[in-house]
Protein backbone atom coordinates (compact mmCIF):
# COMPACT_ATOMS: atom_id res chain seq x y z
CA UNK A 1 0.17 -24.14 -3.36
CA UNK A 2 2.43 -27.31 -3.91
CA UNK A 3 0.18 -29.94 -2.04
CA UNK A 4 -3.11 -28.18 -1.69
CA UNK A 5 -6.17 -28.83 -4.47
CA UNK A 6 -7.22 -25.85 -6.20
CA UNK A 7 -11.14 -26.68 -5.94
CA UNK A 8 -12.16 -22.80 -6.87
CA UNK A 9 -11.96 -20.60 -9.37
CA UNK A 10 -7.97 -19.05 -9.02
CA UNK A 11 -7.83 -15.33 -9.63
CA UNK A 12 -4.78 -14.19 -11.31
CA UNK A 13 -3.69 -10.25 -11.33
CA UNK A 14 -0.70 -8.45 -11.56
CA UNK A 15 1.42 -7.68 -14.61
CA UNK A 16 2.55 -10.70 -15.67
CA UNK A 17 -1.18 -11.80 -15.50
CA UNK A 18 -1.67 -9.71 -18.97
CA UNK A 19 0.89 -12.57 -20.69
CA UNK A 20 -1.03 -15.05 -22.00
CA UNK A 21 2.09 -17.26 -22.25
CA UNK A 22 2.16 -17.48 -18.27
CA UNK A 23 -1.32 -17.77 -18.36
CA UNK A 24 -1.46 -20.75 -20.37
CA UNK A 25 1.49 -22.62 -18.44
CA UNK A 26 -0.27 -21.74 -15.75
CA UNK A 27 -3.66 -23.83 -16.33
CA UNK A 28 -1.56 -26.85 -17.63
CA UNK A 29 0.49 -26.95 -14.73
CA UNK A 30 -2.04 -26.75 -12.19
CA UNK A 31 -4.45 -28.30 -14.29
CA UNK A 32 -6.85 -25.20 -13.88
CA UNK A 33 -8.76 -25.55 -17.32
CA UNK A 34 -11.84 -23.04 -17.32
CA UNK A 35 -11.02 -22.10 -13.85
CA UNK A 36 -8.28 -19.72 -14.14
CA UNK A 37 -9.90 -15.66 -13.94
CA UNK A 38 -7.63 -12.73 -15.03
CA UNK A 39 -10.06 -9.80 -14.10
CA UNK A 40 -10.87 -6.81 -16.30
CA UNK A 41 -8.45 -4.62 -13.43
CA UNK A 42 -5.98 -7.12 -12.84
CA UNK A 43 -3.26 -4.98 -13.08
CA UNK A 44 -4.58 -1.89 -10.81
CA UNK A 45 -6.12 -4.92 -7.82
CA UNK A 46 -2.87 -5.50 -6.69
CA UNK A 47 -1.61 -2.34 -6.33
CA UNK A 48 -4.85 -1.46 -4.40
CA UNK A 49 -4.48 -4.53 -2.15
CA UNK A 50 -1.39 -3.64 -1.23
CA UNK A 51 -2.45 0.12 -0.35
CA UNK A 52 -5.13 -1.23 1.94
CA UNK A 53 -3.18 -3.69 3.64
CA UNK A 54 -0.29 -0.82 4.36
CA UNK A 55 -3.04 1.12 5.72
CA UNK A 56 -4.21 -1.61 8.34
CA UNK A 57 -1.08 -2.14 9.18
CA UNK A 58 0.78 1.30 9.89
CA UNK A 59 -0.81 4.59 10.95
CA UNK A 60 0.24 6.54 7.66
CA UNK A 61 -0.27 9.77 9.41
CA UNK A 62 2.64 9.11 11.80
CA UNK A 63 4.47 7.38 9.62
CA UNK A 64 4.63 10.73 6.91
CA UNK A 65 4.77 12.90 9.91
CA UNK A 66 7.76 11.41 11.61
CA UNK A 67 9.31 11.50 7.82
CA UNK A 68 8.79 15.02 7.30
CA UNK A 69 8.77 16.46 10.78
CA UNK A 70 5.31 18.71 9.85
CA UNK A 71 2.46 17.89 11.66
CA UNK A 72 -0.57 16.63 9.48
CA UNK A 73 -3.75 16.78 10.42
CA UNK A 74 -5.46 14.41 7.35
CA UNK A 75 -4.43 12.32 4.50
CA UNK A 76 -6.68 12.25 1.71
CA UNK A 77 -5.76 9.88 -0.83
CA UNK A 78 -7.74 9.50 -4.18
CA UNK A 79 -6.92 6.34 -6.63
CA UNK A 80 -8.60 6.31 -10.11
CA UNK A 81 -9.01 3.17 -12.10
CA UNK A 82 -8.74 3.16 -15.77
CA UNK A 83 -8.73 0.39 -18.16
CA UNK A 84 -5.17 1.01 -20.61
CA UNK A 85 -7.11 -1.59 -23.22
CA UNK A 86 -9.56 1.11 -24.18
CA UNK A 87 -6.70 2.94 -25.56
């Protein structure tokens, strides 16, 4: 980022996106002001990013068979979001 303007709003997720410490450095060190987002899932979207890029970038079927050595025909794989605030 060193170098390049931040014109757009930044999105910010991951765990450390829940401390509003970092959060606040953050905007006065990049001089973000109202333009810093931390989404209402930020914690879950990376997690999910990273599942769909693993999945564009290895066939998980081969990958799990090769592991185990059994033959599968389908992969079904279910993710459920919930939001830990409501708690």
């Amino acid at each position: 980022m060193k170098g390049k303007p931040l014109d757009d709003q930044v999105i910010f997720i991951g765990g450390v996106s829940e401390n509003r410490a970092v959060i606040h450095f953050l905007t006065q060190l990049l001089d973000l002001r109202d333009r810093l987002w931390v989404p209402a899932y930020n914690r879950e979207l990376g997690a999910i990013g990273a599942a769909r890029r693993a999945e564009r970038q290895w066939d998980l079927d081969e990958i799990i068979t090769q592991a185990s050595s059994i033959r599968i025909s389908a992969i079904t794989v279910e993710v459920r979001v919930t939001d830990a605030r409501r708690r």
